[in-house]
Protein backbone atom coordinates (compact mmCIF):
# COMPACT_ATOMS: atom_id res chain seq x y z
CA UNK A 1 0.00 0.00 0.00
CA UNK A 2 0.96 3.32 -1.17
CA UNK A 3 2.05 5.42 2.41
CA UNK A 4 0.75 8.53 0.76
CA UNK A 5 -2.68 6.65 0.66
CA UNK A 6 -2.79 5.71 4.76
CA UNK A 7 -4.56 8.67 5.81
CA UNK A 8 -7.17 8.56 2.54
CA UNK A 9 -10.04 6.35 4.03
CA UNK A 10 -10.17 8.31 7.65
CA UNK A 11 -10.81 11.57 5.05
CA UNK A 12 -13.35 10.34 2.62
CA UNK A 13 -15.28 8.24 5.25
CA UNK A 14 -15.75 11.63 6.84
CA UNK A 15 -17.54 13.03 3.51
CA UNK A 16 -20.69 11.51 4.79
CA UNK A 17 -21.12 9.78 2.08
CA UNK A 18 -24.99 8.15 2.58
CA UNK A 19 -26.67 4.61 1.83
CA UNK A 20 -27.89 5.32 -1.98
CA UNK A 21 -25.51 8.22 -2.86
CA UNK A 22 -24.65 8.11 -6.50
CA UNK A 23 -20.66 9.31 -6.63
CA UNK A 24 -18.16 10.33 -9.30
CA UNK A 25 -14.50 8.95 -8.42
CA UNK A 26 -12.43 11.18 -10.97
CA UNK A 27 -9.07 9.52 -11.91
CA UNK A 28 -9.59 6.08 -10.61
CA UNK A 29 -6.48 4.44 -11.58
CA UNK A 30 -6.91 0.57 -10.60
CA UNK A 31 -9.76 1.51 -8.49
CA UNK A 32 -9.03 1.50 -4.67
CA UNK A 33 -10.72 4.65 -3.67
CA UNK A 34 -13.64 3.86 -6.08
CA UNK A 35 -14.28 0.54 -4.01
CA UNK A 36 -13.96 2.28 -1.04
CA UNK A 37 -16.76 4.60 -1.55
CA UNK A 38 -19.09 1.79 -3.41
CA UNK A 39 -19.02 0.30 0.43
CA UNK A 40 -19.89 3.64 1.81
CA UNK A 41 -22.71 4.28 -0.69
CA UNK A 42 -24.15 0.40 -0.55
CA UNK A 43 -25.75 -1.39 -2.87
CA UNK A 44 -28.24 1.26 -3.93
CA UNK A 45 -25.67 3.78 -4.35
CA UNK A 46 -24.00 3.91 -8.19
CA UNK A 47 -20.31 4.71 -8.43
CA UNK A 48 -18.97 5.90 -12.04
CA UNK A 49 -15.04 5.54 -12.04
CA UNK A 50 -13.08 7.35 -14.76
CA UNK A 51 -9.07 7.58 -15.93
CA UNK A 52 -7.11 7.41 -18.99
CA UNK A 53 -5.11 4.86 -18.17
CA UNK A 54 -6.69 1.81 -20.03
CA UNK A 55 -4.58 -0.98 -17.97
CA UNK A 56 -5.80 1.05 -14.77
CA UNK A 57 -8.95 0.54 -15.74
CA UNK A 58 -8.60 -3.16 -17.32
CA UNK A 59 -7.05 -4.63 -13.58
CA UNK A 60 -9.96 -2.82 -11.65
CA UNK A 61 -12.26 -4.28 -13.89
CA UNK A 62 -10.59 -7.62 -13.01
CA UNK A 63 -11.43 -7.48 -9.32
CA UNK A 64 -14.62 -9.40 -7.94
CA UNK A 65 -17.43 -7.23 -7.14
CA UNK A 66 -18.65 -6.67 -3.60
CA UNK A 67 -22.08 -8.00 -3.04
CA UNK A 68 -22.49 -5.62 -0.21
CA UNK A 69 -21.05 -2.24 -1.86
CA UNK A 70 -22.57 -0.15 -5.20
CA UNK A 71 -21.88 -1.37 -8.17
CA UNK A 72 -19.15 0.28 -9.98
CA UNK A 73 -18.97 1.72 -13.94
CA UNK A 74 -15.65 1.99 -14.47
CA UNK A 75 -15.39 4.36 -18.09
CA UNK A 76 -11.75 5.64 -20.16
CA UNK A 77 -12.21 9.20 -20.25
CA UNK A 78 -9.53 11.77 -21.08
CA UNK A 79 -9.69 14.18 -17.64
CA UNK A 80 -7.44 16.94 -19.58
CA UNK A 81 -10.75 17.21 -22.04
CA UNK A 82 -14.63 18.62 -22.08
CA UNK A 83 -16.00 15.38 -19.96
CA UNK A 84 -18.81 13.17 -21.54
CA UNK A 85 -22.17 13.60 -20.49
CA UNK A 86 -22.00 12.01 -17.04
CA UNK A 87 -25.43 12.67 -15.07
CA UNK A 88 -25.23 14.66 -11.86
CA UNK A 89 -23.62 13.60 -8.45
CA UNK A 90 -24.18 13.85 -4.50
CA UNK A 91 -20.38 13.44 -4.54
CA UNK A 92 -17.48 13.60 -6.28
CA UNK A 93 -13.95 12.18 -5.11
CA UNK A 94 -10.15 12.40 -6.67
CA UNK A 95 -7.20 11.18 -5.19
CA UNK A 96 -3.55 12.80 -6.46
CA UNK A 97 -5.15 13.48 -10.09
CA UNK A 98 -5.74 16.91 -10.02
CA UNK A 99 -1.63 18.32 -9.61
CA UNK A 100 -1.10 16.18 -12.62
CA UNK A 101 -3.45 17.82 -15.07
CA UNK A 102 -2.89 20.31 -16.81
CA UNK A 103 -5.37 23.07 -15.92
CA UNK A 104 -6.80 22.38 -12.58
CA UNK A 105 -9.46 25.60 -12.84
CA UNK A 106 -10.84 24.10 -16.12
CA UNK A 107 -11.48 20.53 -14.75
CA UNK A 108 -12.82 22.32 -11.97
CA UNK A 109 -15.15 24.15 -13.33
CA UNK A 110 -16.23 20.52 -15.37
CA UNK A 111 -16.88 18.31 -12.64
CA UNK A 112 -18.74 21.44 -10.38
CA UNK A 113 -21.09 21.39 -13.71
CA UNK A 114 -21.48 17.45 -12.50
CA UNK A 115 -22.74 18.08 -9.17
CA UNK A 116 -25.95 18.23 -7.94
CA UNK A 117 -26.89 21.26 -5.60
CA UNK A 118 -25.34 20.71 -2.16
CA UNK A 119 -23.23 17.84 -3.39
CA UNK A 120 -19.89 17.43 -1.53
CA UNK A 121 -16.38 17.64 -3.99
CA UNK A 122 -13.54 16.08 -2.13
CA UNK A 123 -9.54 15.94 -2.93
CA UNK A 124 -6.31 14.32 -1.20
CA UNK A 125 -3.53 16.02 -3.66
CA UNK A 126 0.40 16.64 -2.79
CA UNK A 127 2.61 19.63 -3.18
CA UNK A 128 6.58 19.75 -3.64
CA UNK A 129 7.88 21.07 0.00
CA UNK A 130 11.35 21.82 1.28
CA UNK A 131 10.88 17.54 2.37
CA UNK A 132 13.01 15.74 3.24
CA UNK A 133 14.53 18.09 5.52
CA UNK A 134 17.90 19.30 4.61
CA UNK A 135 20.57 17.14 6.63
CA UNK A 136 23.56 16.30 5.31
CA UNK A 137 22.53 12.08 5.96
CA UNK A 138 19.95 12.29 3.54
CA UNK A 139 21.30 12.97 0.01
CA UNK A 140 20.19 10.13 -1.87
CA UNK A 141 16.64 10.75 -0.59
CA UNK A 142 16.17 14.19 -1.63
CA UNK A 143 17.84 13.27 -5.28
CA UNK A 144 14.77 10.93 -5.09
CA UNK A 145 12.71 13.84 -3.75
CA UNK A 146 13.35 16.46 -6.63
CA UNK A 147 13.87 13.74 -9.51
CA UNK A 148 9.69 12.81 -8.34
CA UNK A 149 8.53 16.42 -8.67
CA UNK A 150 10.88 17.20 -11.58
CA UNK A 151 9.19 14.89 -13.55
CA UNK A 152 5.30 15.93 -12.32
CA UNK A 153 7.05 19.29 -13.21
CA UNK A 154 8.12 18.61 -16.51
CA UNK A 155 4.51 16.10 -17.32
CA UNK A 156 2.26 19.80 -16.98
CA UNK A 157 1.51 18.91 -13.74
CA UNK A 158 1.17 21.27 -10.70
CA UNK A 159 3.32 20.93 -7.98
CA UNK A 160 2.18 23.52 -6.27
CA UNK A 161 -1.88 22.68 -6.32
CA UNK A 162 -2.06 20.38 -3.19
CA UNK A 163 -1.33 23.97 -1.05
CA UNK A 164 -3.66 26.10 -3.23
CA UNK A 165 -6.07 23.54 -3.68
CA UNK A 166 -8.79 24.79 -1.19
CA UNK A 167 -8.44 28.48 -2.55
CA UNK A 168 -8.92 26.97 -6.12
CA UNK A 169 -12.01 25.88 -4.85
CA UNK A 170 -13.25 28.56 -3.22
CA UNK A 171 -12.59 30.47 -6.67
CA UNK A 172 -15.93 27.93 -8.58
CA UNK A 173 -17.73 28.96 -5.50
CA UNK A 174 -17.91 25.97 -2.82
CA UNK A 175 -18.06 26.65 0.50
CA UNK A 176 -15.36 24.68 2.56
CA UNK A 177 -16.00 22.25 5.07
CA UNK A 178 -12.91 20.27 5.09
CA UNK A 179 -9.54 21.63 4.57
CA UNK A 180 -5.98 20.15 6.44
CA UNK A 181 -2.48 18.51 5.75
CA UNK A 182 -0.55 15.67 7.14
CA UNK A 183 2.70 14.35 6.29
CA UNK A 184 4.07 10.79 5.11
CA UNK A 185 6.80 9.17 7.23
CA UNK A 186 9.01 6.64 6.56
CA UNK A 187 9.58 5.36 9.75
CA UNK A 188 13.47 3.83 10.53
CA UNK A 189 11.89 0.66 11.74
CA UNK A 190 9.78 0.33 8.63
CA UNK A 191 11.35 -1.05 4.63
CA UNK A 192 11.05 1.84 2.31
CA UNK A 193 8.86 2.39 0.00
CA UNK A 194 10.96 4.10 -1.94
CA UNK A 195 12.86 1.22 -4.19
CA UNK A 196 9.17 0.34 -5.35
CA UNK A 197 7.81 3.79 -6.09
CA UNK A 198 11.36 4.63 -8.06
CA UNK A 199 10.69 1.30 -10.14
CA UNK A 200 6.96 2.47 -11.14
CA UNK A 201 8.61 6.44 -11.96
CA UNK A 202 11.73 5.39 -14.03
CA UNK A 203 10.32 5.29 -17.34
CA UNK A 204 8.59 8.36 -16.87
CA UNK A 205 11.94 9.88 -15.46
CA UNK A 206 13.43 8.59 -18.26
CA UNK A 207 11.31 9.67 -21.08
CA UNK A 208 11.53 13.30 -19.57
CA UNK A 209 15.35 13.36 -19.41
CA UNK A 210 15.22 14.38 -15.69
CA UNK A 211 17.25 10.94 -14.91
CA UNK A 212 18.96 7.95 -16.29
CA UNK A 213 18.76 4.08 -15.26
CA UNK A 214 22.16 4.50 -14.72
CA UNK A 215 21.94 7.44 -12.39
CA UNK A 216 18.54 5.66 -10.39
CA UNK A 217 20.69 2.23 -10.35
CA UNK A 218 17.46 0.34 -9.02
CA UNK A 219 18.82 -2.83 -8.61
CA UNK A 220 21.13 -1.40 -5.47
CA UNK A 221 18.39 1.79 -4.43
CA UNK A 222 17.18 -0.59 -1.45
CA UNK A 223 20.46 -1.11 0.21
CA UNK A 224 21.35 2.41 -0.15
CA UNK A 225 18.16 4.18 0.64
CA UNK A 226 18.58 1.40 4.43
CA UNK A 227 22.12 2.98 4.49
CA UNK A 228 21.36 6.18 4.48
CA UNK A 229 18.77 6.21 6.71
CA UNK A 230 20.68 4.35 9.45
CA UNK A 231 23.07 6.81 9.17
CA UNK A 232 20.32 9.38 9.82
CA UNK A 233 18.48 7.74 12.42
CA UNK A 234 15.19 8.99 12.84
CA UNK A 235 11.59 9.07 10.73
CA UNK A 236 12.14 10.94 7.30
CA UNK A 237 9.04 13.38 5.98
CA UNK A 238 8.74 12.52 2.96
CA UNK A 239 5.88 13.95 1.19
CA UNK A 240 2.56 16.37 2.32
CA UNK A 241 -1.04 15.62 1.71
CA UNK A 242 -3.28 17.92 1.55
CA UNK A 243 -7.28 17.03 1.72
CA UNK A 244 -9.96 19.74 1.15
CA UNK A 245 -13.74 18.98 1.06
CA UNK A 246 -16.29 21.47 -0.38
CA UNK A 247 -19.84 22.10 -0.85
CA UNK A 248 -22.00 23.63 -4.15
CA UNK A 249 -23.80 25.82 -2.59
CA UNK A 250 -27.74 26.05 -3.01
């Protein structure tokens, strides 16, 4: 499980979401948040999933339904474009999809034109900080650090949204009811999840010339992230979520 993701079901259980709620989950990737709320809106609820990302959407497919949760209609739909027509929503859910398009206002603006009057829109999104903190044991983690947000940099996205996010929302006119941050740890105790998430970002590091296999060397990253960190001692903040909630008013 994704770290970054630990704090996700505490926040979107929170939403409210009720028995029979019919909710948009807006870049579903394989589908872990969109389950998540098809057990919070039961089996009268209806959960439309979208993303881009057709093998995403192929292994969520893949997974058994729950008898007990709404059924889920999992669509390819290309989030940097007008949406399809969609119907309206009592809620409407992302998780880190926003920072990685490339106008946040404009998709904005699309999914508030989704929501029914007094529906909820909820986010968890991430922001480049001044993590890990600057200590002279932790090189190789914040290479790691800036090669991540280079990249999200150098993709369109925004690696600032996760910190703006709730006045970006305020700006289509919701009222907030939800807005705070907590870091990810990676705790000295714990394996890193760093070797893993570095195997899933190489191509894409690659492809935008911000790094080389032969700079990432993957094949050794374990053994020298455990290194460094020994040598450093403590828990390492790694990232910041942010999560902001808000309302269409009327």
């Amino acid at each position: 499980m994704n770290p970054a993701n630990s704090e996700s079901p505490r926040f979107f259980d929170s939403l409210g979401i009720a028995s029979g709620s019919r909710v948009l989950d807006v870049g579903c990737g394989n589908g872990d948040l969109s389950r998540f709320v098809a057990r919070l809106a039961g089996p009268s609820g209806e959960i439309i999933a979208i993303d881009s990302n057709q093998s995403a959407l192929k292994a969520a497919c893949a997974i058994s339904k729950d008898p007990d949760a709404a059924p889920i209609d999992y669509r390819a739909v290309d989030l940097s474009r007008d949406l399809p027509e969609l119907g309206r929503f009592d809620v409407i859910v992302g998780r880190r999809i926003l920072m990685y398009l490339p106008d946040t206002s404009a998709t904005l603006s699309r999914l508030v034109g989704l929501a029914k009057p007094g529906a909820v829109l909820a986010f968890q999104e991430h922001a480049r900080r001044n993590v890990p903190f600057d200590h002279p044991a932790l090189t190789l983690h914040r290479q790691l650090y800036d090669w991540t947000w280079d990249t999200v940099a150098a993709e369109g996205g925004d690696v600032t949204l996760g910190k703006n996010l709730d006045e970006k929302m305020r700006a289509h006119g919701l009222s907030i009811i939800q807005a705070y941050s907590e870091v990810v740890l990676i705790e000295p105790d714990q394996p890193s999840f760093l070797p893993t998430l570095m195997r899933v970002m190489l191509p894409r590091l690659v492809k935008r010339g911000v790094s080389t296999e032969g700079e990432v060397q993957v094949d050794t990253l374990a053994q020298r992230l455990e290194k460094e960190h020994q040598a450093f001692g403590g828990a390492i903040v790694w990232d910041q979520a942010f999560f902001v909630a808000g309302r269409v008013v009327g």
